[in-house]
Protein backbone atom coordinates (compact mmCIF):
# COMPACT_ATOMS: atom_id res chain seq x y z
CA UNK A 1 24.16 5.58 14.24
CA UNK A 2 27.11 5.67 16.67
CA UNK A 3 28.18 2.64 18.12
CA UNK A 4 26.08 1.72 21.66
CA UNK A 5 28.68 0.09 23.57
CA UNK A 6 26.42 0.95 27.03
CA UNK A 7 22.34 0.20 27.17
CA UNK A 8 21.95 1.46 30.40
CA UNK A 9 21.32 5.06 29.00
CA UNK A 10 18.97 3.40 26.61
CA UNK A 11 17.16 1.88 29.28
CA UNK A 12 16.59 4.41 31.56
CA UNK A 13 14.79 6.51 28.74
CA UNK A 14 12.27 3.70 28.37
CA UNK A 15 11.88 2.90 32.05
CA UNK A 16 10.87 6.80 31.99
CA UNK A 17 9.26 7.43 29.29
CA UNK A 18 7.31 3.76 28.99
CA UNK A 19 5.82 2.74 26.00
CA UNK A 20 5.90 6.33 24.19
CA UNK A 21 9.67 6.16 24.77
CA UNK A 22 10.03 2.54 22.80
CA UNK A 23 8.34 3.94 19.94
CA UNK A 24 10.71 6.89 19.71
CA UNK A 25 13.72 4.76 20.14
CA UNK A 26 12.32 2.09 17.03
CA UNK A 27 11.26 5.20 15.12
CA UNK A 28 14.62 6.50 15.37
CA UNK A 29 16.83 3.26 14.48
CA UNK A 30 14.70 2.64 11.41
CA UNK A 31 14.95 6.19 9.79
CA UNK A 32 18.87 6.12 10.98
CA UNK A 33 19.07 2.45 8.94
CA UNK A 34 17.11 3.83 6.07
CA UNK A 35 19.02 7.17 5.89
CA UNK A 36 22.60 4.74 6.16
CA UNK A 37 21.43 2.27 3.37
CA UNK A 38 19.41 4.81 1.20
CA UNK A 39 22.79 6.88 0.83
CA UNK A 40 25.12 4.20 0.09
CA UNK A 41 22.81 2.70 -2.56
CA UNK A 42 22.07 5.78 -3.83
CA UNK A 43 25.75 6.15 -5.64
CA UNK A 44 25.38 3.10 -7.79
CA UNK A 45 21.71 3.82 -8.78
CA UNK A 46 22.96 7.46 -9.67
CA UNK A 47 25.63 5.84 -11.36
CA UNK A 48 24.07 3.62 -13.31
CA UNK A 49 20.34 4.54 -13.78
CA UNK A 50 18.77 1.17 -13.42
CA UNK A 51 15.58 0.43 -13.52
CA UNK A 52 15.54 -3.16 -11.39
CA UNK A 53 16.85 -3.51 -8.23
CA UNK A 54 18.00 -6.58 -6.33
CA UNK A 55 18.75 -6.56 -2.31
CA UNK A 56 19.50 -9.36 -0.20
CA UNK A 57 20.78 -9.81 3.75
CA UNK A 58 18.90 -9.37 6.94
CA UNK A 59 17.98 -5.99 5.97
CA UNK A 60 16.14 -6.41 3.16
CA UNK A 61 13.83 -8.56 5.18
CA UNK A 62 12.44 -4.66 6.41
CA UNK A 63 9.99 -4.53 4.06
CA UNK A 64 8.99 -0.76 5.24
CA UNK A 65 12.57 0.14 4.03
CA UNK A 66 11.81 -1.48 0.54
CA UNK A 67 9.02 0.45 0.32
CA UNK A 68 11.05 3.88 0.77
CA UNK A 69 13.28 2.78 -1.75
CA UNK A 70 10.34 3.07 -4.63
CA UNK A 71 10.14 6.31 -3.39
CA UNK A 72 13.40 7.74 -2.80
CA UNK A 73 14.35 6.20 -6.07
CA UNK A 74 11.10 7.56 -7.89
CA UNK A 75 11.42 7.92 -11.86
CA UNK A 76 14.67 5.36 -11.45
CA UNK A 77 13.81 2.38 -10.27
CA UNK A 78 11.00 0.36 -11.50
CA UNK A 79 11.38 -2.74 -9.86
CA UNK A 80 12.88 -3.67 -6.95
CA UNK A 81 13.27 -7.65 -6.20
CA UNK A 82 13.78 -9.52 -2.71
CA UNK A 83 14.29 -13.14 -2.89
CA UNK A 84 12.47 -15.23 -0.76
CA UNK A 85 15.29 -16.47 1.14
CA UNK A 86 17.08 -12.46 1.52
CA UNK A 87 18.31 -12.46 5.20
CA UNK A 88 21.79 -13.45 6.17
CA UNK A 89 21.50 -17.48 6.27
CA UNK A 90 19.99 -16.60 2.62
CA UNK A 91 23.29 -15.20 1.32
CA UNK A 92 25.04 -18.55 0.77
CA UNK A 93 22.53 -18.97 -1.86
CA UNK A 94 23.47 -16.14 -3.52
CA UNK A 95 26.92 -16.98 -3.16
CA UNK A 96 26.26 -20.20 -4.84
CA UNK A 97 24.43 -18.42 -8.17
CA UNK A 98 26.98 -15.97 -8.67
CA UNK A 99 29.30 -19.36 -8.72
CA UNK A 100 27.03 -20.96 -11.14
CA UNK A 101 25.69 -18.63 -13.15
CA UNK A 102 28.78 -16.05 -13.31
CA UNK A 103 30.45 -15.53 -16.86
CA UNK A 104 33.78 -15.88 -14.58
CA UNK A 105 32.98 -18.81 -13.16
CA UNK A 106 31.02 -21.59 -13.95
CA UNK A 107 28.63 -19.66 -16.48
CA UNK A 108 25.72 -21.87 -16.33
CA UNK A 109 22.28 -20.92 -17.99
CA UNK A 110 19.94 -19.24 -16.39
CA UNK A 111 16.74 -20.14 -15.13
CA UNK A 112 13.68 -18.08 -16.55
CA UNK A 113 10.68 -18.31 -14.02
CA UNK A 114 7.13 -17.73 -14.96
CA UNK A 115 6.05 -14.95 -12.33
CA UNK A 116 8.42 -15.89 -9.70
CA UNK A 117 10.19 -18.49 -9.13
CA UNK A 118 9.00 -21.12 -6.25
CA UNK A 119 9.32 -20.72 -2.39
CA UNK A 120 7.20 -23.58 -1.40
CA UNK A 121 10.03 -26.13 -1.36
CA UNK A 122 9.33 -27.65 2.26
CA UNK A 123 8.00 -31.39 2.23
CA UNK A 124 4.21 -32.36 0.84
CA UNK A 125 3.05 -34.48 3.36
CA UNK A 126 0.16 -37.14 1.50
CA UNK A 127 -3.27 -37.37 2.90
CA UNK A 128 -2.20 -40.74 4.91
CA UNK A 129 -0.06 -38.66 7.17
CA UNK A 130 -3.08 -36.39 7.55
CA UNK A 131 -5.19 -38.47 8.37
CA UNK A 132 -2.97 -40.38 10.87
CA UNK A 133 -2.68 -36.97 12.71
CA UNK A 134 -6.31 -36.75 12.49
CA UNK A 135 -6.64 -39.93 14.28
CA UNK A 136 -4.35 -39.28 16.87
CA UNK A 137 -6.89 -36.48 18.35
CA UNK A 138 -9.92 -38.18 17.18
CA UNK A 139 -11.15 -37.58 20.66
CA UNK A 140 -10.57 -33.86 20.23
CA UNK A 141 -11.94 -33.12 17.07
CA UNK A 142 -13.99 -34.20 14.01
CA UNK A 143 -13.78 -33.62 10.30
CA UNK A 144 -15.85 -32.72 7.65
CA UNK A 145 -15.44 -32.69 3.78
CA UNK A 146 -16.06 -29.88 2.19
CA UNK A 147 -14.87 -27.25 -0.58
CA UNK A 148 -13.38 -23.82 -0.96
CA UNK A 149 -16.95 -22.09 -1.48
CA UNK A 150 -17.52 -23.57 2.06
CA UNK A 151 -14.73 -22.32 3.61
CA UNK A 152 -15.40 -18.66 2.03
CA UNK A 153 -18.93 -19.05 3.30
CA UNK A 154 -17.27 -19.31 6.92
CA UNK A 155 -14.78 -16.87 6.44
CA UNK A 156 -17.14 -14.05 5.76
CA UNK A 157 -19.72 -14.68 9.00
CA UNK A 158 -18.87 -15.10 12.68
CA UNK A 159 -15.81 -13.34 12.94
CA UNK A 160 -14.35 -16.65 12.09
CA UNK A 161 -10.39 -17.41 11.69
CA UNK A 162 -9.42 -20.39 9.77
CA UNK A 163 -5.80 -22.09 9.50
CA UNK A 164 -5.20 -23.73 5.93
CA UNK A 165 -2.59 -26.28 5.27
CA UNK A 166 -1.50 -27.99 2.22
CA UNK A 167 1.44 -28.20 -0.11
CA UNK A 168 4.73 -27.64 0.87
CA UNK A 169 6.03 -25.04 3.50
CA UNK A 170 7.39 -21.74 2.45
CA UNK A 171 11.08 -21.20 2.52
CA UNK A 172 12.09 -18.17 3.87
CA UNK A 173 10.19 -16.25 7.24
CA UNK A 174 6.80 -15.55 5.28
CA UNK A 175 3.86 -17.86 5.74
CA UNK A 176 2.34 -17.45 1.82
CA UNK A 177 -0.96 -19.41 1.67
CA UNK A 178 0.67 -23.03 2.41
CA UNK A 179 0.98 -22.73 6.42
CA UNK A 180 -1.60 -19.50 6.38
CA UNK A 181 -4.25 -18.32 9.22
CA UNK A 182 -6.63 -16.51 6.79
CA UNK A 183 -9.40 -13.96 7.88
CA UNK A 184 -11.86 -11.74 6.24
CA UNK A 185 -9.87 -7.82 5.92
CA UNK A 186 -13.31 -6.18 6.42
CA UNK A 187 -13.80 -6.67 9.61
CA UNK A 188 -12.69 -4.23 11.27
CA UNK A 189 -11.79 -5.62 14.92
CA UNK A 190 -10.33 -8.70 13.60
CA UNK A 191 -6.78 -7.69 14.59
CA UNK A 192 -7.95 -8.35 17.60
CA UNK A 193 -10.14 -11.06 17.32
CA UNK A 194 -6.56 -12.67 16.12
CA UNK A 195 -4.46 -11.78 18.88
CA UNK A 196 -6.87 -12.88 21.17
CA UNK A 197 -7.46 -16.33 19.37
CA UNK A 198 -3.83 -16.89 18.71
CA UNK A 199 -1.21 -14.75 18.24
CA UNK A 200 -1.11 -12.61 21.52
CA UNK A 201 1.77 -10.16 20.36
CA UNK A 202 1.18 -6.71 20.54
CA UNK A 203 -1.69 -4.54 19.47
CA UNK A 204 0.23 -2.11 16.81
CA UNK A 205 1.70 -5.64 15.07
CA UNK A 206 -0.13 -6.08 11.69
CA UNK A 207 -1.33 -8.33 9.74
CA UNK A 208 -0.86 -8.75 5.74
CA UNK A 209 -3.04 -8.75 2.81
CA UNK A 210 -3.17 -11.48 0.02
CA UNK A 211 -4.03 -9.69 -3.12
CA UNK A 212 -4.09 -10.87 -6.64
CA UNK A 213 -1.23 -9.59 -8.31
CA UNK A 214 -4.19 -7.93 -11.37
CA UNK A 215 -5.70 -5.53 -8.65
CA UNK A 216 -3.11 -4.50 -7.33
CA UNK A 217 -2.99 -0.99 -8.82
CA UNK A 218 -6.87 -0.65 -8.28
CA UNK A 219 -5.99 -0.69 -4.42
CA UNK A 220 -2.64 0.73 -4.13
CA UNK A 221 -0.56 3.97 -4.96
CA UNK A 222 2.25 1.80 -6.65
CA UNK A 223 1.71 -1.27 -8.49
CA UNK A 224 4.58 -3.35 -7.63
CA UNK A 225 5.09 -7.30 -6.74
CA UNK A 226 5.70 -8.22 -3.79
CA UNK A 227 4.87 -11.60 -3.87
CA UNK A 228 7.34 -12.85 -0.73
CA UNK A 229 6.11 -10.10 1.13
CA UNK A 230 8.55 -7.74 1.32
CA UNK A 231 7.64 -4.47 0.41
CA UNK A 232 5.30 -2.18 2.60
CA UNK A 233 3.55 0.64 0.51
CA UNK A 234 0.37 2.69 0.91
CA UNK A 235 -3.28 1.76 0.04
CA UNK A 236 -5.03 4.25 -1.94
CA UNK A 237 -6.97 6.82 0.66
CA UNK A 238 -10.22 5.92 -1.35
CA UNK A 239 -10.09 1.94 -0.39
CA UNK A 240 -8.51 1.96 3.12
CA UNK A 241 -12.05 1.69 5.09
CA UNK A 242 -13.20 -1.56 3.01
CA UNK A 243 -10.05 -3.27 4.49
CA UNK A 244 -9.45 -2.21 7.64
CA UNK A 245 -8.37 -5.32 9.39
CA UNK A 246 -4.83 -5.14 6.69
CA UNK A 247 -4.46 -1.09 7.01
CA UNK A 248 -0.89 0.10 9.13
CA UNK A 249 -2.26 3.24 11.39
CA UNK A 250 -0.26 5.24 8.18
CA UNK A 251 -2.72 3.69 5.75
CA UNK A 252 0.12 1.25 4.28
CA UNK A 253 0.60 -2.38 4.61
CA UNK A 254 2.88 -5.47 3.71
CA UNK A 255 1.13 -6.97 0.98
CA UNK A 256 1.72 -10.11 -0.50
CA UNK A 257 1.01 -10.48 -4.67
CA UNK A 258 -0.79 -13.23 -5.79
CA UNK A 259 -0.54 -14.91 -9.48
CA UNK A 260 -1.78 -18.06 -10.87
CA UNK A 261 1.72 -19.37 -11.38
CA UNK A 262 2.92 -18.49 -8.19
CA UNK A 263 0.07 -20.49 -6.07
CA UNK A 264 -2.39 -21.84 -7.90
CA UNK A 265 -5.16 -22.79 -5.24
CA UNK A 266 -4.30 -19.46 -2.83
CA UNK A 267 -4.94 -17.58 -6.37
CA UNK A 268 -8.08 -19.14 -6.92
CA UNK A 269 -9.11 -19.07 -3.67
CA UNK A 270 -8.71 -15.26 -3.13
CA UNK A 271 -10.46 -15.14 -6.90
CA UNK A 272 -13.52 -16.85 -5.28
CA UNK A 273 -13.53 -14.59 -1.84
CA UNK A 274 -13.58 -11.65 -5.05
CA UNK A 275 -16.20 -13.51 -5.95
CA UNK A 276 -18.54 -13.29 -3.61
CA UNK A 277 -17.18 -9.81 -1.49
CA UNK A 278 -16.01 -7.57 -4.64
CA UNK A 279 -12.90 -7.62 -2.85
CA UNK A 280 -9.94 -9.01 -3.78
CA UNK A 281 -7.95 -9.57 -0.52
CA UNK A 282 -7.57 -12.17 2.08
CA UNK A 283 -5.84 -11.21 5.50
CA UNK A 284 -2.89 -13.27 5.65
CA UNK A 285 -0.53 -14.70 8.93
CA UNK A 286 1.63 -17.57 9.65
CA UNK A 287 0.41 -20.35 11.08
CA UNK A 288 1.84 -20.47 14.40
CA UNK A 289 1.26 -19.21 17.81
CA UNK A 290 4.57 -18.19 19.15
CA UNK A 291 6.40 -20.91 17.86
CA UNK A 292 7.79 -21.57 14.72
CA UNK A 293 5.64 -21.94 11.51
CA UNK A 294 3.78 -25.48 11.74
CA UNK A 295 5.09 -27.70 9.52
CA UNK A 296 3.50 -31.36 10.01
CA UNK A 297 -0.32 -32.31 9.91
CA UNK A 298 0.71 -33.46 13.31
CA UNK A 299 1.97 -29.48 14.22
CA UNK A 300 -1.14 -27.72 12.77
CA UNK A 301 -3.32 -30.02 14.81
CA UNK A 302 -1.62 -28.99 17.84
CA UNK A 303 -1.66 -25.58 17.01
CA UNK A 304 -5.43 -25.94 16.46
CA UNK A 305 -6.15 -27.23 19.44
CA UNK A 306 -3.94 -24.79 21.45
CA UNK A 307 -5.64 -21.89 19.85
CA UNK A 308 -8.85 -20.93 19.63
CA UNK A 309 -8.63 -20.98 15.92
CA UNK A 310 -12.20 -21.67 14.57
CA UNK A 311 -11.14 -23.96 11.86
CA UNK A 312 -8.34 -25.98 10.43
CA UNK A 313 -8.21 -26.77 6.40
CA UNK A 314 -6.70 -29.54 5.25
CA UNK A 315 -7.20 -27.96 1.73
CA UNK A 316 -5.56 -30.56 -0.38
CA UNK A 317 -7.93 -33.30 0.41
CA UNK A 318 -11.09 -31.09 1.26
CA UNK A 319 -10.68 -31.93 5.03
CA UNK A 320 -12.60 -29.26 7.45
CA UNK A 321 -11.33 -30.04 11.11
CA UNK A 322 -13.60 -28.79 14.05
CA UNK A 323 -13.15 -29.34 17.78
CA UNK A 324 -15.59 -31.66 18.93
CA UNK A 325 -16.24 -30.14 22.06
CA UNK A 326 -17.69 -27.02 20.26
CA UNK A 327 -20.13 -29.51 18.58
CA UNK A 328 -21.74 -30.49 21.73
């Protein structure tokens, strides 16, 4: 792209042209990045054949760009890896392993992760600070204990959307089933039951699907992880109407791979929503409402309470929050 020194002539287009006009402009700067970044990776991978890939810094947080690089690198690269942390405050961290691991430098061992290695590295708060947020608002709302099955049960009836909570926060800008707002993908207005309820961004903004990593390839054209969600590919033609709530107008989406090792309970969770639905996908966004990701008990109360989120999960301890004024 050439340098735009002056947005006035940028401006004026989408003053005329409205929101048709935006969409050309985004449409243009992404294939203009991809075309710039495809090339200049393209001489090393030409180069040197390989069949994993690793890209970090703010760009590889454009997970529709990872997804053209499986296919402009087709019958080359088999795996391409994003680390959760990848954009531009990530690439200290980087910095810091090529220190410690490098055969130059310090050449320290390698760690060997089972799956992937772990992103939920914010603080677990116990079930004393939960409840102590609980009581804060016990004139707002009540609680219930219940189990997963339960909170399934709700998730499939009443166009329901339920916040969970439990563990510690994700690293990086991807809410993964820790700090989640989970609904059921076959419904098919539940985009906009969400941005209604809480998100209120814009209609063409999706949302992601939490598969298990095993059916992955049963649902779409390339079976690859993607387990910080980071890579947007296509769901096979044949499966797109049982999801629609997850499906991008192109018939791809951002998914987010699931494995036992990874997260244990949003594994087995999605494994019982299988269960009972044949399908194994949850929709998946962050738990927030224009604001950063909640990250206290006390922040996913307020968030509750200044949504019109159906349900909060404490799903450590089994705690079902309600608002008590939808009891009456």
């Amino acid at each position: 792209l050439p340098q735009v020194r002056d947005v006035q002539p940028i401006k004026e287009i989408v003053d005329k042209g409205g929101e048709k006009a935006q969409f050309d402009i985004s449409a243009a700067i992404q294939w203009s990045s991809e075309y710039q970044i495809l090339r200049r990776i393209e001489y090393y991978v030409n180069k040197y054949q390989p069949k994993n890939l690793c890209l970090a810094g703010g760009v590889a947080l454009n997970s529709v760009f990872v997804g053209r690089c499986y296919e402009f690198f087709e019958g080359i690269v088999e795996n391409i890896y994003i680390p959760p942390v990848p954009y531009d405050a990530g690439l200290p961290i980087g910095a810091s392993q090529i220190l410690w691991h490098g055969e130059n430098f310090m050449n320290q061992p390698r760690i060997t992760w089972k799956d992937n290695s772990p992103t939920y590295l914010g603080f677990t708060y116990h079930k004393d600070s939960i409840e102590e947020a609980i009581k804060k608002n016990k004139d707002k709302v009540t609680t219930e204990v219940v189990d997963d099955e339960t909170v399934i049960d709700l998730l499939t009836k009443d166009d329901n959307v339920i916040s969970v909570y439990g563990g510690g926060s994700e690293s990086g800008r991807r809410a993964l089933g820790n700090r989640s707002i989970l609904a059921d993908p076959r419904n098919e207005n539940m985009k906009d039951i969400i941005n209604e309820k809480v998100k209120h961004r814009q209609w063409f903004r999706p949302f992601a699907p939490s598969i298990l990593r095993d059916d992955v390839s049963d649902w779409f054209e390339l079976d690859v992880d993607s387990p910080y969600m980071t890579t947007v590919i296509k769901f096979k033609e044949e499966v797109r109407d049982k999801v629609p709530a997850v499906v991008h107008f192109d018939g791809s989406a951002r998914l987010q791979t699931v494995t036992e090792n990874d997260n244990k309970w949003y594994y087995n969770f999605i494994k019982k929503f299988k269960e009972k639905t044949s399908v194994p996908i949850v929709l998946n966004t962050s738990f927030n409402d224009r604001e950063p990701i909640v990250e206290t008990p006390e922040h996913a109360i307020k968030c509750f309470l200044g949504t019109h989120i159906d349900y909060l999960y404490f799903r450590e301890f089994g705690l079902l929050v309600e608002r008590k004024n939808e009891l009456q």
